[in-house]
Each structure stands twice: as structure tokens, then as C-alpha cells.
N, C-alpha and C. Protein backbone atom coordinates (compact mmCIF):
# COMPACT_ATOMS: atom_id res chain seq x y z
N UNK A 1 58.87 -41.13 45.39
CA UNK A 1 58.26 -40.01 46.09
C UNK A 1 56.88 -40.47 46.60
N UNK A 2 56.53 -40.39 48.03
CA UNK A 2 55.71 -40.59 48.66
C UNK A 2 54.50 -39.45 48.39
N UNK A 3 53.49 -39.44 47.52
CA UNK A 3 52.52 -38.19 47.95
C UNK A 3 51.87 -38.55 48.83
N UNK A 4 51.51 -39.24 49.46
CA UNK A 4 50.61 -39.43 50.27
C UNK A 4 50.73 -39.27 51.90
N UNK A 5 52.26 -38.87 52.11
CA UNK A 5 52.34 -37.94 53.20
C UNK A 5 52.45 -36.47 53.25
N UNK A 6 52.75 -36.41 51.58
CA UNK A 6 52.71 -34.67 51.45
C UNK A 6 51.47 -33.51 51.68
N UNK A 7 51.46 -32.66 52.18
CA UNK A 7 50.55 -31.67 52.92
C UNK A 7 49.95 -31.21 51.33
N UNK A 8 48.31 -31.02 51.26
CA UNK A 8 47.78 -30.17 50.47
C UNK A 8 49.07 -29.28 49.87
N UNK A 9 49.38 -28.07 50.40
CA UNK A 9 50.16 -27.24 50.09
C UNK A 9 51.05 -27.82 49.28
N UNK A 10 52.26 -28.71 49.87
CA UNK A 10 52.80 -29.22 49.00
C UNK A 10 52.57 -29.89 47.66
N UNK A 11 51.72 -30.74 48.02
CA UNK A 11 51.20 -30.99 46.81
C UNK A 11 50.65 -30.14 45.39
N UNK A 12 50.52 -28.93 45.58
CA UNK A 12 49.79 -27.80 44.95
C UNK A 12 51.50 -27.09 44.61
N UNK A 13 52.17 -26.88 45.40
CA UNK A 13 53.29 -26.51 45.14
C UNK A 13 54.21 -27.42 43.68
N UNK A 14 53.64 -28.61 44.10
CA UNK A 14 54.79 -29.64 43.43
C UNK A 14 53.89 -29.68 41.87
N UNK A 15 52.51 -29.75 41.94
CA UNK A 15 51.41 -29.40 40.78
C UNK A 15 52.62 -28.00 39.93
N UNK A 16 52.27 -27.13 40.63
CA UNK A 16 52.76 -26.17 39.68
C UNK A 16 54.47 -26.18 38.92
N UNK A 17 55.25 -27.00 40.40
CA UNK A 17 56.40 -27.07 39.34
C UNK A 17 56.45 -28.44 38.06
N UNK A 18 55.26 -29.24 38.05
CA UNK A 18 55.44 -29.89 37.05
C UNK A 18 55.05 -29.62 35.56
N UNK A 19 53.67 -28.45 36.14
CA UNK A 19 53.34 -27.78 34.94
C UNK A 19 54.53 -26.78 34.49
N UNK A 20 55.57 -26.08 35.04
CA UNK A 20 56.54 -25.33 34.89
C UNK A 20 57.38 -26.11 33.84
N UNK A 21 57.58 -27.47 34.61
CA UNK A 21 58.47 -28.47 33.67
C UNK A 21 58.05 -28.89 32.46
N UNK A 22 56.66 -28.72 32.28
CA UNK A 22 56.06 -29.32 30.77
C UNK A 22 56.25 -28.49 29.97
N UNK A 23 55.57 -27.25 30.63
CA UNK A 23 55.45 -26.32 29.42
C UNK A 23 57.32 -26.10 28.91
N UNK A 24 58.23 -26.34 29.88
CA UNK A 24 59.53 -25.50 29.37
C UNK A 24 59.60 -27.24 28.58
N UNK A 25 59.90 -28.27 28.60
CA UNK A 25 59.45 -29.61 27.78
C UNK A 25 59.62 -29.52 26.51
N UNK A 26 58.05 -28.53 26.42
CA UNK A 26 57.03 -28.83 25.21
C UNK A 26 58.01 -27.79 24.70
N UNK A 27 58.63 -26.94 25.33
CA UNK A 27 59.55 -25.47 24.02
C UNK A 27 60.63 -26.10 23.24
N UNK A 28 61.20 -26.65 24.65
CA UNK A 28 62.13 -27.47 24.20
C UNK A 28 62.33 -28.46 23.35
N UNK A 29 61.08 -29.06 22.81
CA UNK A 29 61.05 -30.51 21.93
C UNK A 29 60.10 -29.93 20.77
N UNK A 30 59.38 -28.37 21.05
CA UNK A 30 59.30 -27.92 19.60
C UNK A 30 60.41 -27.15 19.17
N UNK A 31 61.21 -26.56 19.48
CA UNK A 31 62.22 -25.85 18.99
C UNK A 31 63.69 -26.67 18.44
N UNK A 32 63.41 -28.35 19.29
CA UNK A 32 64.37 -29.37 18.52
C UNK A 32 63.45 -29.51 17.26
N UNK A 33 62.38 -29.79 17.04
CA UNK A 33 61.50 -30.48 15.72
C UNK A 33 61.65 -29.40 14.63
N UNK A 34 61.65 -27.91 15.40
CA UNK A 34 61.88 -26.77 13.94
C UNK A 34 63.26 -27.21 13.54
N UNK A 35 64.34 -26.89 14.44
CA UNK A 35 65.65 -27.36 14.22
C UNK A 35 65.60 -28.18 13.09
N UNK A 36 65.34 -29.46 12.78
CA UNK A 36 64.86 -30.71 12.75
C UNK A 36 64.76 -30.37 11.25
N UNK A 37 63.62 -30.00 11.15
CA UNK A 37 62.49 -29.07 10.02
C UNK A 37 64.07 -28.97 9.19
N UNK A 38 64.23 -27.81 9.85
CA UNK A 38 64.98 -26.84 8.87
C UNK A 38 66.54 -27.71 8.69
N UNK A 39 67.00 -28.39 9.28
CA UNK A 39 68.08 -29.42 8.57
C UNK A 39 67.67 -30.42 7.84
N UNK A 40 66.59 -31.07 7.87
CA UNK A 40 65.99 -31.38 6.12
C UNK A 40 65.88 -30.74 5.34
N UNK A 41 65.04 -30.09 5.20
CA UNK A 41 64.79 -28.90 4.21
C UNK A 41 66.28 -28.39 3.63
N UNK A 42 67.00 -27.90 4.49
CA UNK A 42 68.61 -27.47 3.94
C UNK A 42 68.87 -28.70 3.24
N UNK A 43 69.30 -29.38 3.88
CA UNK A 43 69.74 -30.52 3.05
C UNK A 43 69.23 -31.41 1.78
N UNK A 44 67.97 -31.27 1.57
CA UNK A 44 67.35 -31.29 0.17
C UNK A 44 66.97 -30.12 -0.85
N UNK A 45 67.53 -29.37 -0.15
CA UNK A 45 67.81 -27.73 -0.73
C UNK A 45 66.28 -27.15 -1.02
N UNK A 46 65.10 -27.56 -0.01
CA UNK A 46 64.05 -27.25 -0.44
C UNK A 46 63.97 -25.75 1.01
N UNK A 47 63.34 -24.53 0.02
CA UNK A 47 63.33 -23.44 0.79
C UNK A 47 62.25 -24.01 2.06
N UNK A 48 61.75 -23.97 3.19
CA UNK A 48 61.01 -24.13 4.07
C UNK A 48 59.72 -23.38 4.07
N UNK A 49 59.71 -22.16 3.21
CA UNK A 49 58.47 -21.58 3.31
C UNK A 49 57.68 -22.44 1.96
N UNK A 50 58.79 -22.70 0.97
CA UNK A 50 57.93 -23.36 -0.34
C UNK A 50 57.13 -25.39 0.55
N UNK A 51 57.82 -25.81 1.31
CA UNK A 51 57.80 -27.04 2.35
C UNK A 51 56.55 -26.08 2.52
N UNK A 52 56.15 -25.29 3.74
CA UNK A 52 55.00 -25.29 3.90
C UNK A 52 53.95 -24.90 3.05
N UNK A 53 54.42 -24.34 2.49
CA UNK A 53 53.34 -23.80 1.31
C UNK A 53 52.54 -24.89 0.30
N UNK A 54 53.35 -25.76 0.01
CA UNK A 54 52.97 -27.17 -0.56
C UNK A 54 52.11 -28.24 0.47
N UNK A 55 52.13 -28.06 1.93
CA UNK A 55 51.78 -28.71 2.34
C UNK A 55 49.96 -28.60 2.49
N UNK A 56 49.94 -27.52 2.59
CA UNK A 56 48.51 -27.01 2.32
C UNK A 56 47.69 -27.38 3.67
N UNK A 57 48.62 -26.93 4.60
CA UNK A 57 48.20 -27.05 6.43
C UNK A 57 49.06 -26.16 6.91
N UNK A 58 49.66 -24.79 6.38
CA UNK A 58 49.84 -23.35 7.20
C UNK A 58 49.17 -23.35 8.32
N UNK A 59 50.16 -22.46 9.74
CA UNK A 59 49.36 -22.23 10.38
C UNK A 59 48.02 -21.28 10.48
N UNK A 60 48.71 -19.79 9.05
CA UNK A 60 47.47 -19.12 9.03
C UNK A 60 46.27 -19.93 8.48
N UNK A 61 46.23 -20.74 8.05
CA UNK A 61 45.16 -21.17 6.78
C UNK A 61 44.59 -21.67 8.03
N UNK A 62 44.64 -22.23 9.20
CA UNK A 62 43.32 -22.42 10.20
C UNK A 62 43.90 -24.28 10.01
N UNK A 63 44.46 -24.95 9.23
CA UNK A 63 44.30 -25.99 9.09
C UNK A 63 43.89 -26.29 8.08
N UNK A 64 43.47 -25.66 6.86
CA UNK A 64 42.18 -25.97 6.02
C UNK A 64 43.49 -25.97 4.99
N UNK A 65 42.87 -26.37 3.75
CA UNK A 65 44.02 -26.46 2.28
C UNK A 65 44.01 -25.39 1.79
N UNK A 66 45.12 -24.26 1.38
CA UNK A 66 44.89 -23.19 0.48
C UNK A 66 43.55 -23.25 -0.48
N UNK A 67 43.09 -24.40 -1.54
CA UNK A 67 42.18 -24.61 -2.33
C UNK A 67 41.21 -24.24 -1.59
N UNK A 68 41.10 -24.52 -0.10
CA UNK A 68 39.29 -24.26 0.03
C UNK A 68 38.98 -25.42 0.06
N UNK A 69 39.20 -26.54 0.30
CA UNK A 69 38.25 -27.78 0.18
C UNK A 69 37.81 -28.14 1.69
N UNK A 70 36.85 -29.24 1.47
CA UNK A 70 35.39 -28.80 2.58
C UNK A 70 35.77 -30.57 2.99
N UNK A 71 35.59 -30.74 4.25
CA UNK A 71 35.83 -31.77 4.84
C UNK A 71 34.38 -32.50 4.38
N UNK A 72 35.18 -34.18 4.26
CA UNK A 72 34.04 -35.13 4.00
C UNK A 72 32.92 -35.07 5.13
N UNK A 73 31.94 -35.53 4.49
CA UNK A 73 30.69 -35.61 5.74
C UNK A 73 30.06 -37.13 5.47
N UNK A 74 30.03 -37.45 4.06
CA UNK A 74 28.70 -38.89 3.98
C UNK A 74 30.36 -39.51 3.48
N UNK A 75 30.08 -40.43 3.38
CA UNK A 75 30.89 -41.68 2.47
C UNK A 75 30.15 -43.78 2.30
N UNK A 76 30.18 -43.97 1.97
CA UNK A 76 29.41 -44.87 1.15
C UNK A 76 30.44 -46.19 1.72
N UNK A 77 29.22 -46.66 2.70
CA UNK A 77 29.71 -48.12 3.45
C UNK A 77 30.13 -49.16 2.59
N UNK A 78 30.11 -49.31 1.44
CA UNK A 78 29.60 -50.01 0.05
C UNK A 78 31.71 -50.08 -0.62
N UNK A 79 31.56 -48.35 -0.82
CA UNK A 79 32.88 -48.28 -1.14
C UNK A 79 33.72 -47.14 -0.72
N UNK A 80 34.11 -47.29 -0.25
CA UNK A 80 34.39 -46.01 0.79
C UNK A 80 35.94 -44.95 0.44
N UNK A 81 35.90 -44.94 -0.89
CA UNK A 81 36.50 -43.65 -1.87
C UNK A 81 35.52 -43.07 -2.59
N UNK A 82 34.21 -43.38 -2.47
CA UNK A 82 33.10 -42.59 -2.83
C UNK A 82 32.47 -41.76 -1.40
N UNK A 83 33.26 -40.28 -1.32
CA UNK A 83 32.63 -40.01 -0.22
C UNK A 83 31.91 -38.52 -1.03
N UNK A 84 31.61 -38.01 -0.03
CA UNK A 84 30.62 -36.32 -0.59
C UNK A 84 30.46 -35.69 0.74
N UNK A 85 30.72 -34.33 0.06
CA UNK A 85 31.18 -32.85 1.49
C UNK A 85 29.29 -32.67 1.89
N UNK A 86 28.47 -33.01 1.64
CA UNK A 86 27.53 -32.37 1.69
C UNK A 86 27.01 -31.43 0.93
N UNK A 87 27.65 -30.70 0.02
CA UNK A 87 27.77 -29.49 -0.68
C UNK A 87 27.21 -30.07 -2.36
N UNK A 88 26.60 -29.26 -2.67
CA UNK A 88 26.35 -29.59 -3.76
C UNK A 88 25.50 -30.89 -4.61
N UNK A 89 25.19 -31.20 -5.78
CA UNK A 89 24.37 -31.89 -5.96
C UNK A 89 24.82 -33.67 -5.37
N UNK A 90 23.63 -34.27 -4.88
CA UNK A 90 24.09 -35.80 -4.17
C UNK A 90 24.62 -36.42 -5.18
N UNK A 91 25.60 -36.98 -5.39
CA UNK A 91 26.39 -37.99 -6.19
C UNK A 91 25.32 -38.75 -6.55
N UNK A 92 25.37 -40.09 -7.14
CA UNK A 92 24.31 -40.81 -8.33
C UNK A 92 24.56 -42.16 -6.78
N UNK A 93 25.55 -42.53 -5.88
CA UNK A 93 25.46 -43.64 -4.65
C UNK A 93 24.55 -42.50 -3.77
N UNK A 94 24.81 -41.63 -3.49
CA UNK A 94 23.97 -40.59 -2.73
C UNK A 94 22.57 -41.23 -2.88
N UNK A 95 22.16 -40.81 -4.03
CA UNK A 95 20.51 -40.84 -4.89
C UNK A 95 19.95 -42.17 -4.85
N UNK A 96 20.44 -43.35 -4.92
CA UNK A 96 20.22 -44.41 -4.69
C UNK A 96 20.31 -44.61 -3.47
N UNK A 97 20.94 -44.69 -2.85
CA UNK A 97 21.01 -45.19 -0.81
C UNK A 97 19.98 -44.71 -0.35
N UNK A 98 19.32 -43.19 -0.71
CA UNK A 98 18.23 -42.66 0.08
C UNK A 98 17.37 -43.41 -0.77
N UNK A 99 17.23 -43.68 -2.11
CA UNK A 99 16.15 -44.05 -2.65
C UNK A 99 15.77 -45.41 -2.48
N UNK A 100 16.46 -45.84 -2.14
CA UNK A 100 16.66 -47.35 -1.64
C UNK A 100 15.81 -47.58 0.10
N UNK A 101 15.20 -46.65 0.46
CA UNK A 101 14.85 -46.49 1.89
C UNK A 101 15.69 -46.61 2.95
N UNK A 102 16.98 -45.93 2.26
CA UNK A 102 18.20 -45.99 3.95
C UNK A 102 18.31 -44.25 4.22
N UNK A 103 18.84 -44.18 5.39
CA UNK A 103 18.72 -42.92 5.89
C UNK A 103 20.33 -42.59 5.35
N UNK A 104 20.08 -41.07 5.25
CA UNK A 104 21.04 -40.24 4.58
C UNK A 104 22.21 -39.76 6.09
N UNK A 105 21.88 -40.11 7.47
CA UNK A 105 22.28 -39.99 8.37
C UNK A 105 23.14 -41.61 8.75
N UNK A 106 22.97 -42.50 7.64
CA UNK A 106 23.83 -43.91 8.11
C UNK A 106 24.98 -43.79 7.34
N UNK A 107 24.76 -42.65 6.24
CA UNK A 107 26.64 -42.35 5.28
C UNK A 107 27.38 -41.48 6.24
N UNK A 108 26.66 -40.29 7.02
CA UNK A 108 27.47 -39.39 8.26
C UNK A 108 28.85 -39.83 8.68
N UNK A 109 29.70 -39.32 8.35
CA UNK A 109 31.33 -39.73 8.92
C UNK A 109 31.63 -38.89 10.41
């Protein structure tokens, strides 16, 4: 397909039927993946609401974990399974890195 003899118009025309085609796409290849979903789940005999419920990324929950837990913010160039939400008292690598004269903005994730 040549666009480059096609008229504005057309072109704007052909814009909208491709967005037509994505969005019907995107229904189509989420409604295979639920499909999908739910013939695992059957087949390991696990109910699908207990599947999401365990997963602790519902869509109501926003994304966040049922628990409430607070996304990392610092983590420690040093060893980096020592991280900290910001929240609460600085860990004992916290207390040292600043005390050490490094900035508390070089742990920032």
C-alpha cells in the first residue's frame, strides 16, 4: 500500500479503521487469555477467584498487595536485598551510608 499517494482524507479515514482493528484485536486476544485463564485453573481444579485472590494484584486492589505493602524507594548499591520503603525507622545500611557522607538520594530506586 502506497500512502504516499493517498489524499489527507484518506489517510484519516484509513487512521480510524486501524484503530477500529486494534481495539476489536486487543478484545479479541483478551478474551482468548481469560479463556486461557480459566482452562488452567479448571484443569488444576484451582477456583479462579481463589488464583486471583492469592495473587495479591486484583484489579480492585489498584495493583497494590491485599497486605498493604509500600513500594521500595532506597536499596543499598552494596547489596541490593537490603532495600527500605522510606517508611519508618532507617535500617542500620541506611544509618551508615548517610553517616558515611553519601547522600540518601544515591540509594533512590
Amino acid at each position: 500500500m502506497d500512502l504516499s499517494n493517498m489524499s489527507l482524507g484518506d489517510l484519516r479515514n484509513l487512521q480510524e479503521q486501524i484503530k477500529q482493528e486494534m481495539k476489536q484485536r486487543e478484545q479479541q486476544d483478551l478474551q482468548k487469555a481469560r479463556e486461557q485463564i480459566m482452562a488452567i485453573a479448571q484443569s488444576v481444579g484451582v477456583p479462579l477467584k481463589d488464583l486471583i485472590a492469592t495473587s495479591g494484584r486484583g484489579a480492585k486492589s489498584g495493583g497494590k498487595s491485599s497486605s498493604g505493602s509500600v513500594a521500595v524507594r532506597f536499596r543499598n548499591p552494596e547489596n541490593e536485598s537490603q532495600q527500605w520503603t522510606g517508611r519508618g525507622r532507617q535500617p542500620k545500611w541506611v544509618k551508615e551510608w548517610v553517616e558515611g557522607g553519601n547522600s540518601l538520594d544515591k540509594l533512590r530506586v
